[in-house]
PDB file of N, CA and C in Angstrom:
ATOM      1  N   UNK A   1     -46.823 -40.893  -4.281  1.00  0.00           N
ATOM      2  CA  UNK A   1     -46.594 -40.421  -5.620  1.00  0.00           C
ATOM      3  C   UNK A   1     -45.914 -41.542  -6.407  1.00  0.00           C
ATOM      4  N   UNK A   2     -46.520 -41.558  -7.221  1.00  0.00           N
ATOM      5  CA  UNK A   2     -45.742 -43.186  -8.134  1.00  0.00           C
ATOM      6  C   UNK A   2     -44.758 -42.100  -9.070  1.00  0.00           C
ATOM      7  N   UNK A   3     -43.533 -43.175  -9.251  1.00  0.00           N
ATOM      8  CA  UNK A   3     -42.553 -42.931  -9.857  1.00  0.00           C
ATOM      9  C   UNK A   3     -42.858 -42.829 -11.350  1.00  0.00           C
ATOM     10  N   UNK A   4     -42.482 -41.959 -12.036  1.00  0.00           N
ATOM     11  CA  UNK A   4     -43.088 -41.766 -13.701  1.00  0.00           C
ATOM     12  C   UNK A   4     -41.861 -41.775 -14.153  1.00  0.00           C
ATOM     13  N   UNK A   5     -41.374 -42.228 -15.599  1.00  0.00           N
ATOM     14  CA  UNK A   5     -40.249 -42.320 -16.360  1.00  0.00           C
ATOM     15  C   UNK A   5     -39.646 -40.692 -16.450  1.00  0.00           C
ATOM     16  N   UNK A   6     -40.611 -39.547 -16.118  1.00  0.00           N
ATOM     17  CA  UNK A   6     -40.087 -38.566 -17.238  1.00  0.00           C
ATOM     18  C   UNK A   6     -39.500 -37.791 -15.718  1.00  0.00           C
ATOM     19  N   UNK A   7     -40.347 -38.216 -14.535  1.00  0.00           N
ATOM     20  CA  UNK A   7     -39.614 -37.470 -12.990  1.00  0.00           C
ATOM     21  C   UNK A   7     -38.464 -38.755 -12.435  1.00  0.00           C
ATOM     22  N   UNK A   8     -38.114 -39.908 -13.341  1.00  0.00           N
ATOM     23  CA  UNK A   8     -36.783 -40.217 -12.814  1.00  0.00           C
ATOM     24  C   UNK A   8     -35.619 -40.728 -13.905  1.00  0.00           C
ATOM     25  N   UNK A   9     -35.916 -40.355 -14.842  1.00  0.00           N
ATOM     26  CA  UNK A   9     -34.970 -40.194 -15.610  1.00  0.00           C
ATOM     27  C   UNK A   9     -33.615 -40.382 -15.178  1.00  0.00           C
ATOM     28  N   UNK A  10     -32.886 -39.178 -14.847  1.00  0.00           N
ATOM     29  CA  UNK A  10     -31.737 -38.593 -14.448  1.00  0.00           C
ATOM     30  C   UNK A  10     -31.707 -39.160 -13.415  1.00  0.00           C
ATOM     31  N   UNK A  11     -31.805 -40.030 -12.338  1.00  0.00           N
ATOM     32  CA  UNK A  11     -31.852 -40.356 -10.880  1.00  0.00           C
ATOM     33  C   UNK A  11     -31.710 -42.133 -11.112  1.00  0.00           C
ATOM     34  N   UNK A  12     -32.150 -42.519 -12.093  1.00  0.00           N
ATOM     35  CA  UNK A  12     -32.378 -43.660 -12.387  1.00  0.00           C
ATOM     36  C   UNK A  12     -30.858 -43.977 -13.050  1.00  0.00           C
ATOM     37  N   UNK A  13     -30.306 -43.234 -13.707  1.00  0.00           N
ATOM     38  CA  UNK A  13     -29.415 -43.341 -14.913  1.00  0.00           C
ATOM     39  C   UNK A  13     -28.156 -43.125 -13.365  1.00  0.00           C
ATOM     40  N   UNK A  14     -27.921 -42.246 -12.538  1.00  0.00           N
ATOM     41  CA  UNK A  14     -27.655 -42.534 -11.670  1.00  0.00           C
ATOM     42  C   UNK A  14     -27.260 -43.800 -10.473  1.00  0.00           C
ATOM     43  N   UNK A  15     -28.683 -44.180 -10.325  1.00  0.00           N
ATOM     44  CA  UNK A  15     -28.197 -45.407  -9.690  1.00  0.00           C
ATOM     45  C   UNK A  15     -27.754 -46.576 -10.282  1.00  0.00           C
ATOM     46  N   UNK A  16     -27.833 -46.512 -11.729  1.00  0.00           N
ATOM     47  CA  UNK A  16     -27.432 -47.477 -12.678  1.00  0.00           C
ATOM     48  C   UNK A  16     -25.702 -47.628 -12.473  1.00  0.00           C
ATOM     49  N   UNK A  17     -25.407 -46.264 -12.770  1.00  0.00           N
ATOM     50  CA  UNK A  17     -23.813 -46.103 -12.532  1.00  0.00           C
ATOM     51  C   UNK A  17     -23.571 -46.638 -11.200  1.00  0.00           C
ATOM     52  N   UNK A  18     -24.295 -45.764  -9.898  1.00  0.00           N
ATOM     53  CA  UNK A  18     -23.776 -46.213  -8.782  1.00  0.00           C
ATOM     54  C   UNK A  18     -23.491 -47.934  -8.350  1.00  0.00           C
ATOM     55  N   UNK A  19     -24.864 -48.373  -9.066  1.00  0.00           N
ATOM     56  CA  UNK A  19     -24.649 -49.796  -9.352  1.00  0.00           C
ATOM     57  C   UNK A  19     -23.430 -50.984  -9.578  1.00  0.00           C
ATOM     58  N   UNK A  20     -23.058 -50.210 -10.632  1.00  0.00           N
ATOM     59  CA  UNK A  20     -21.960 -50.555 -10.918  1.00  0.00           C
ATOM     60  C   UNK A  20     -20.518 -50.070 -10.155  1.00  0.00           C
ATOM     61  N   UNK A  21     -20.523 -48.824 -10.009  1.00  0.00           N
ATOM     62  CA  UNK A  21     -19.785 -48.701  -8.851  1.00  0.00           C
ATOM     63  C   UNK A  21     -19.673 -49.690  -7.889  1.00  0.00           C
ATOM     64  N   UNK A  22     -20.789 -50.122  -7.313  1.00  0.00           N
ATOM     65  CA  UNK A  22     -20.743 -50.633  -6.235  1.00  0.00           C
ATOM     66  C   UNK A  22     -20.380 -52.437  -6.342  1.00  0.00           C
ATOM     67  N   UNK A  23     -20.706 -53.224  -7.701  1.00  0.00           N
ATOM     68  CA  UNK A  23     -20.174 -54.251  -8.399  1.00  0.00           C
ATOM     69  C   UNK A  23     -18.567 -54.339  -8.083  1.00  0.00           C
ATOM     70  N   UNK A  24     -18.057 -52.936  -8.410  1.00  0.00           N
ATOM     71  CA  UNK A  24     -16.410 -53.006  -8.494  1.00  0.00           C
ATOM     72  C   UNK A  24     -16.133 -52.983  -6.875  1.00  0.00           C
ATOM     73  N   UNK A  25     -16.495 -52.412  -6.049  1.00  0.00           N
ATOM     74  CA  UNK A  25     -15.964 -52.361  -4.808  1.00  0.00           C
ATOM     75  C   UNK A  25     -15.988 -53.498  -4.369  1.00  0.00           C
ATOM     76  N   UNK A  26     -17.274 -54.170  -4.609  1.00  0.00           N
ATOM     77  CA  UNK A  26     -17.547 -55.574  -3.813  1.00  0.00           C
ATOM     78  C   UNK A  26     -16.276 -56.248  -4.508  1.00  0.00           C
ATOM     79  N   UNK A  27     -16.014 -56.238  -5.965  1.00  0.00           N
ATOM     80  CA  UNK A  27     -15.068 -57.135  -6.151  1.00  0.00           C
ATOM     81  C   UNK A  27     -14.250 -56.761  -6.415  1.00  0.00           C
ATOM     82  N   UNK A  28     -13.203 -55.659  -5.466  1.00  0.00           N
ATOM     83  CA  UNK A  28     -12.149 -55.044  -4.935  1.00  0.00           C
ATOM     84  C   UNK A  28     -12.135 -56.112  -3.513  1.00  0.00           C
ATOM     85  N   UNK A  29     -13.152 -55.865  -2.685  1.00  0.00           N
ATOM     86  CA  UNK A  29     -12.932 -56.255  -1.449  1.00  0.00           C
ATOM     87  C   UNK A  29     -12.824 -57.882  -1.416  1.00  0.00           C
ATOM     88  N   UNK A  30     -13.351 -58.546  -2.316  1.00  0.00           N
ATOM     89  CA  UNK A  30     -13.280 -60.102  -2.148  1.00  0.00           C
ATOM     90  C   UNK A  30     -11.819 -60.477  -3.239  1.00  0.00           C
ATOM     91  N   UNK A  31     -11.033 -59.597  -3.792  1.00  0.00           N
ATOM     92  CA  UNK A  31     -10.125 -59.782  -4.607  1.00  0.00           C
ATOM     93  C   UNK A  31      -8.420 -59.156  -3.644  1.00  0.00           C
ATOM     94  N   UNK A  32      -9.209 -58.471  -2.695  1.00  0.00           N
ATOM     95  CA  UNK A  32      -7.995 -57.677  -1.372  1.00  0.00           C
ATOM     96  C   UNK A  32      -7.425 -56.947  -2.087  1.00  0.00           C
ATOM     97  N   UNK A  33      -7.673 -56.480  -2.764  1.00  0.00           N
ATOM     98  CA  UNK A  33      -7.503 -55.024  -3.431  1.00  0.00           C
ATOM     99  C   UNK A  33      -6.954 -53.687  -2.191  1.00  0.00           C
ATOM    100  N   UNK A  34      -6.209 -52.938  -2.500  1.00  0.00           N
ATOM    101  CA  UNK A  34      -6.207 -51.720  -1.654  1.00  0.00           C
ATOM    102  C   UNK A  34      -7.150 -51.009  -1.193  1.00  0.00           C
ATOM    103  N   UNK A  35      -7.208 -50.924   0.007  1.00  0.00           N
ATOM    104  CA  UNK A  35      -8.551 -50.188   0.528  1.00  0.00           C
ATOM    105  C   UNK A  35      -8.917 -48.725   0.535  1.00  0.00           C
ATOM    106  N   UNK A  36      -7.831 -47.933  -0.046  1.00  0.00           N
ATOM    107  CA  UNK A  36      -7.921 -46.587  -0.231  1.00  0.00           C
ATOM    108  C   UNK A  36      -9.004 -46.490  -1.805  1.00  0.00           C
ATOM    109  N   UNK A  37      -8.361 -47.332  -2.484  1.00  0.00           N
ATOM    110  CA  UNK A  37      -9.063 -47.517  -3.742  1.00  0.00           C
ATOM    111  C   UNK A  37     -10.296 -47.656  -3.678  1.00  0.00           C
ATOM    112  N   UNK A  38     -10.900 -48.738  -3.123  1.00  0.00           N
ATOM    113  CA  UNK A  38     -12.358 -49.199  -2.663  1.00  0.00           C
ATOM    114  C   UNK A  38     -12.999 -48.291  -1.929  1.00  0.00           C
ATOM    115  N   UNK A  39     -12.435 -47.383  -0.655  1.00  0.00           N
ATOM    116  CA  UNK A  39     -13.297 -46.504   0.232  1.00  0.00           C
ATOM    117  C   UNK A  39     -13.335 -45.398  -0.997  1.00  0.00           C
ATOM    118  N   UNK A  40     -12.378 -45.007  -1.860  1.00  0.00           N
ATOM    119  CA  UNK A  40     -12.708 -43.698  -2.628  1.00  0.00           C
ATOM    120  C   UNK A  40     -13.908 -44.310  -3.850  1.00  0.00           C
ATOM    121  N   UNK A  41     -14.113 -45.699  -4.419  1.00  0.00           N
ATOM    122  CA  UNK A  41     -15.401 -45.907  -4.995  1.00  0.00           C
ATOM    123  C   UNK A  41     -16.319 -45.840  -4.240  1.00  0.00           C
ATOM    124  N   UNK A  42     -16.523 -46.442  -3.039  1.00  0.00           N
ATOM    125  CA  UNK A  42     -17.737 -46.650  -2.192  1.00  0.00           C
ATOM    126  C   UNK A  42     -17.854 -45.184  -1.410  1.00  0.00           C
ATOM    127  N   UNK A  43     -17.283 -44.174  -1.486  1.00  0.00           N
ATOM    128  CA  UNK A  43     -17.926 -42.817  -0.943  1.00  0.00           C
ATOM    129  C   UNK A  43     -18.356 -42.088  -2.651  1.00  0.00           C
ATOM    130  N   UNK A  44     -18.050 -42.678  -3.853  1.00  0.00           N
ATOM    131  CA  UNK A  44     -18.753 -41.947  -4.963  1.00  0.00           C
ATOM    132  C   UNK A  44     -20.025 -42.526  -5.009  1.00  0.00           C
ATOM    133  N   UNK A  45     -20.375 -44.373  -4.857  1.00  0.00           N
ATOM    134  CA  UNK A  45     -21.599 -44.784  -4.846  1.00  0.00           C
ATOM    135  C   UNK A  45     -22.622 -44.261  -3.953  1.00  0.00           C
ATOM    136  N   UNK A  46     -22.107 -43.709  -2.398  1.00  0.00           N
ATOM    137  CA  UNK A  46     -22.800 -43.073  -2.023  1.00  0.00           C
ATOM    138  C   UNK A  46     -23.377 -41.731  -1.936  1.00  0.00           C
ATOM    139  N   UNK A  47     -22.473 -40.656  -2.566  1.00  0.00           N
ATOM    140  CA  UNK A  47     -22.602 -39.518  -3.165  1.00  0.00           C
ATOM    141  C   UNK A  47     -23.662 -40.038  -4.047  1.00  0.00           C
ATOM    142  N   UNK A  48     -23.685 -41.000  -5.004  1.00  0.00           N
ATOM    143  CA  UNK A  48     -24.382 -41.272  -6.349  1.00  0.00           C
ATOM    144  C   UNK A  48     -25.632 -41.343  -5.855  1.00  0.00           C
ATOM    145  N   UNK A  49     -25.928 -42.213  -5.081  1.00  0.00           N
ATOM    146  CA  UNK A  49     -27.171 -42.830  -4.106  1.00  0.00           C
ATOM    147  C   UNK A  49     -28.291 -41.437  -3.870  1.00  0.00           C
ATOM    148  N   UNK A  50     -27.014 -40.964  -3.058  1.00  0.00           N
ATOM    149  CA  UNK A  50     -27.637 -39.250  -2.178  1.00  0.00           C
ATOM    150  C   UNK A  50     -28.161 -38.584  -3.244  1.00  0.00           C
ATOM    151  N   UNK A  51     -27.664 -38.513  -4.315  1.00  0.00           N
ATOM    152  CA  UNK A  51     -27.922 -37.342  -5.718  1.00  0.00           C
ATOM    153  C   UNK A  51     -29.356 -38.196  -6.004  1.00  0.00           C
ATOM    154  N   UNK A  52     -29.329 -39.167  -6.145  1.00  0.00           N
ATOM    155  CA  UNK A  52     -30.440 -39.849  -7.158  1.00  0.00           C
ATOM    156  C   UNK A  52     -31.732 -39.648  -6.024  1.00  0.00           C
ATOM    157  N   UNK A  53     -31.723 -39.943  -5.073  1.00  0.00           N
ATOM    158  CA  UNK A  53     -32.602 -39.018  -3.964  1.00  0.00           C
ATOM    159  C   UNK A  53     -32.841 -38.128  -3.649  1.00  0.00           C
ATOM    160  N   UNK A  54     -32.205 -37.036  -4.438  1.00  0.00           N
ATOM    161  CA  UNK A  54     -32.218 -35.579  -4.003  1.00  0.00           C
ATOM    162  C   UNK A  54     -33.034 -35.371  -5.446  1.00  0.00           C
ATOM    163  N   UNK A  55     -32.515 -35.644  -6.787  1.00  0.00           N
ATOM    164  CA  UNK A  55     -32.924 -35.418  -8.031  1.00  0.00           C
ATOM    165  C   UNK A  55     -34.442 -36.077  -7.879  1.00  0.00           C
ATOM    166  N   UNK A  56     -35.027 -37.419  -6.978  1.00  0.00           N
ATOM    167  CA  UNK A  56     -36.578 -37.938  -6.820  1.00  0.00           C
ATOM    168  C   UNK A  56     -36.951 -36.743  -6.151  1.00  0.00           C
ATOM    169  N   UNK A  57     -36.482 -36.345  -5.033  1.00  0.00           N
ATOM    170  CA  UNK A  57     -37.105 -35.083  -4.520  1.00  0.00           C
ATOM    171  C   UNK A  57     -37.782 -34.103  -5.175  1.00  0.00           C
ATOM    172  N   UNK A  58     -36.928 -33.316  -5.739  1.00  0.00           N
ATOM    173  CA  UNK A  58     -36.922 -32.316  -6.124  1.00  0.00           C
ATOM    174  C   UNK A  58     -38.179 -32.646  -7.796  1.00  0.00           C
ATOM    175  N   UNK A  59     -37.985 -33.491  -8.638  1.00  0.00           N
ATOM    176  CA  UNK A  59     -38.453 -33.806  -9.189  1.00  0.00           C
ATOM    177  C   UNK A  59     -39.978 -33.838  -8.906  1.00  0.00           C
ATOM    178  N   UNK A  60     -40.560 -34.629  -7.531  1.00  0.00           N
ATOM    179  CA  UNK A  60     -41.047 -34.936  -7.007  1.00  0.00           C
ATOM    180  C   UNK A  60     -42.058 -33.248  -6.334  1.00  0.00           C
ATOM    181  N   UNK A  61     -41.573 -32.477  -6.376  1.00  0.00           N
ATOM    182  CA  UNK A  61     -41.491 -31.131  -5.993  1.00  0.00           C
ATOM    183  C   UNK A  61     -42.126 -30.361  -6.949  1.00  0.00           C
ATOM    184  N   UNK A  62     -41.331 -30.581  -8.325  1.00  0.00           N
ATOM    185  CA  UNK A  62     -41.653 -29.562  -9.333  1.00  0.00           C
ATOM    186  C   UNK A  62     -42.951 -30.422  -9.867  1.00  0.00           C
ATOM    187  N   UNK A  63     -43.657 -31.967  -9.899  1.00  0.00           N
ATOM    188  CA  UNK A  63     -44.326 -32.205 -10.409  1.00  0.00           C
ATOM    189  C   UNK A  63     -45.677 -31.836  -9.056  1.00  0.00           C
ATOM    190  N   UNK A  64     -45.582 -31.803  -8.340  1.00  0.00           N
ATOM    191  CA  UNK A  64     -46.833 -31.127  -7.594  1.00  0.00           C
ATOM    192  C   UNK A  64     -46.972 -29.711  -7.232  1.00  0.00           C
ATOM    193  N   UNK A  65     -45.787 -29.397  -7.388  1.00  0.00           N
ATOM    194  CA  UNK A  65     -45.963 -27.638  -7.570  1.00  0.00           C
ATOM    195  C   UNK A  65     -47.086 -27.347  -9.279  1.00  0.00           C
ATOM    196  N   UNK A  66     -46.446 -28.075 -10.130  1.00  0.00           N
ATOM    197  CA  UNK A  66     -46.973 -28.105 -11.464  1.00  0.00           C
ATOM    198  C   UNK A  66     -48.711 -28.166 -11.120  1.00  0.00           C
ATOM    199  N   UNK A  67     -49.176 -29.690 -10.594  1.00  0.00           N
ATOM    200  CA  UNK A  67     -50.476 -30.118 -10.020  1.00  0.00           C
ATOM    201  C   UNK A  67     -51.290 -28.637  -9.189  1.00  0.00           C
ATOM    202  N   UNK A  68     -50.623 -28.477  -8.304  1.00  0.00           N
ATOM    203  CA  UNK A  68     -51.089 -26.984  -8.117  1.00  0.00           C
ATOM    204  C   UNK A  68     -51.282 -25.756  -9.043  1.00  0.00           C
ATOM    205  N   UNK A  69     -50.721 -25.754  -9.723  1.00  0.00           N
ATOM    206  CA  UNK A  69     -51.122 -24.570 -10.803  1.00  0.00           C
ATOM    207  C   UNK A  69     -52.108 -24.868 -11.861  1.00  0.00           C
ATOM    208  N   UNK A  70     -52.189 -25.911 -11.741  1.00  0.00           N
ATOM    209  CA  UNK A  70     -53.050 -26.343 -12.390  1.00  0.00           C
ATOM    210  C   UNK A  70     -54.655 -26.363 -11.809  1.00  0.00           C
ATOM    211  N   UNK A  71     -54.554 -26.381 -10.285  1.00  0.00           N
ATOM    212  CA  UNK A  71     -55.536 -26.370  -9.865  1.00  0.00           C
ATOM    213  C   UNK A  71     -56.357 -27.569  -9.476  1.00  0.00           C
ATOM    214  N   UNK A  72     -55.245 -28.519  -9.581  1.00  0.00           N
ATOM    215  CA  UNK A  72     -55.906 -29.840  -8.999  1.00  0.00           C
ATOM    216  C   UNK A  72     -54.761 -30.088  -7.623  1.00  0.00           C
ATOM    217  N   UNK A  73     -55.499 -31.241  -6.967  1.00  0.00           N
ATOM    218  CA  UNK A  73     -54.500 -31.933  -5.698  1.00  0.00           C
ATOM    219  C   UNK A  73     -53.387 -32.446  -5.734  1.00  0.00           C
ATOM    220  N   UNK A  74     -52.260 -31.760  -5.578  1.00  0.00           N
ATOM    221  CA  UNK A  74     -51.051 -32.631  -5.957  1.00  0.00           C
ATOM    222  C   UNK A  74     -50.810 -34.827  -5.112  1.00  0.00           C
ATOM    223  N   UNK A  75     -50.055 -35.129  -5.343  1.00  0.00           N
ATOM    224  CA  UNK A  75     -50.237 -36.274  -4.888  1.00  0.00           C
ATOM    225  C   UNK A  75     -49.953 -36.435  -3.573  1.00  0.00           C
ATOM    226  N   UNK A  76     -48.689 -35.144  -3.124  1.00  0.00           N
ATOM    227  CA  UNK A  76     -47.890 -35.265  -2.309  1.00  0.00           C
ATOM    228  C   UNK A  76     -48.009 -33.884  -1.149  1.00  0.00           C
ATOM    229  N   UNK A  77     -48.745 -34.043  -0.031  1.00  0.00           N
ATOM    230  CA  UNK A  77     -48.028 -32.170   0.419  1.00  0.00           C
ATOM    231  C   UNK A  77     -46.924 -31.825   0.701  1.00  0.00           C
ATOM    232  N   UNK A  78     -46.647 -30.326   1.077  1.00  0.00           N
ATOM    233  CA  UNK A  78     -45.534 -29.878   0.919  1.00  0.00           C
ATOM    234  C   UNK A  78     -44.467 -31.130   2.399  1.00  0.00           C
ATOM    235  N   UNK A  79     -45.715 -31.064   3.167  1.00  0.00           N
ATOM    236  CA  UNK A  79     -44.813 -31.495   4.776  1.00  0.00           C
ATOM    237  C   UNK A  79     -44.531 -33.249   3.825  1.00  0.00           C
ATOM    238  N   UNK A  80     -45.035 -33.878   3.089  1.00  0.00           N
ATOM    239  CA  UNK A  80     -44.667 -35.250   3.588  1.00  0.00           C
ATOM    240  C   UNK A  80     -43.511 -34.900   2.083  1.00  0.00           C
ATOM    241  N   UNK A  81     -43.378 -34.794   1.162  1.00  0.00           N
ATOM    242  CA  UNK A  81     -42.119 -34.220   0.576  1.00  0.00           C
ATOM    243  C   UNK A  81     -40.901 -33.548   1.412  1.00  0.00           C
ATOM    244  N   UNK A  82     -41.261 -32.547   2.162  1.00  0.00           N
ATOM    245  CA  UNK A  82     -40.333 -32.197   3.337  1.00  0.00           C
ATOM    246  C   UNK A  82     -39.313 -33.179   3.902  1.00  0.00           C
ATOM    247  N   UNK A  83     -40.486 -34.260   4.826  1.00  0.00           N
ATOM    248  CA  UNK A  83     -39.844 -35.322   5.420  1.00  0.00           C
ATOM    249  C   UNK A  83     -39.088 -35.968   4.558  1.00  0.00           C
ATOM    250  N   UNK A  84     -39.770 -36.591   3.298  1.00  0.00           N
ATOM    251  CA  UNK A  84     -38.635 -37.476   2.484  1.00  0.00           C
ATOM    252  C   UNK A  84     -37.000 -36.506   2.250  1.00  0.00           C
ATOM    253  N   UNK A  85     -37.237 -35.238   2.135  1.00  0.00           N
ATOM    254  CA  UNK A  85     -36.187 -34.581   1.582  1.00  0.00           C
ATOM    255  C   UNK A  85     -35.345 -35.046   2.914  1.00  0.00           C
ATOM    256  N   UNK A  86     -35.521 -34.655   3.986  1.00  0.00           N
ATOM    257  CA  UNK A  86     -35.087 -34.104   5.123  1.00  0.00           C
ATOM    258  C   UNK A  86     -34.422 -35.885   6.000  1.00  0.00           C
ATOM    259  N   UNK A  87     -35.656 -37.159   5.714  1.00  0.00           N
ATOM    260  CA  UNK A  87     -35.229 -38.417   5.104  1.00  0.00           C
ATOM    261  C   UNK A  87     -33.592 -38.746   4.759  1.00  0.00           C
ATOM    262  N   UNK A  88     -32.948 -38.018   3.721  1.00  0.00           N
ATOM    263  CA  UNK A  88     -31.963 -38.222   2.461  1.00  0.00           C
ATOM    264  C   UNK A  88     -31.269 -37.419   3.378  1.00  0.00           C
ATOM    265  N   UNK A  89     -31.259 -36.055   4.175  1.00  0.00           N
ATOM    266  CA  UNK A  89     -29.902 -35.307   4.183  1.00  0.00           C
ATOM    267  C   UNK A  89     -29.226 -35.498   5.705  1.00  0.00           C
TER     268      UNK A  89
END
């Protein structure tokens, strides 16, 4: 299933932040910064990560459920969507 602007929107805008999140940790850790500080950014980048994979999922979900009602072949079946979900958790 190719990625479309309008099914990653919100997931994209996501890893943008996490991105940056993850900019500051790195230069927490090469600056010796406190490490309580840095592990509490680097468990939000990965929360961030997890969400933006869960939001492709699901996204990913509602646009071939859609394909089905429509009455054509979605891109994706239910089992290999499954795996990716199941992939992430």
């Amino acid at each position: 299933m190719k990625l479309r602007p309008e099914m990653t929107g919100d997931a994209l805008t996501r890893l943008k932040r996490a991105r940056g999140q993850l900019n500051a940790v790195i230069e927490m850790m090469e600056n010796g910064e406190d490490c309580r500080e840095a592990l509490t950014q680097l468990a939000a980048v990965s929360k961030a990560i997890d969400r933006a994979g869960f939001k492709i999922i699901a996204s990913g979900m509602r646009h071939c459920d859609a394909a089905r009602g429509r009455g054509e072949t979605p891109e994706m079946t239910e089992a290999e969507l499954e795996k990716l979900f199941l992939a992430l958790a």
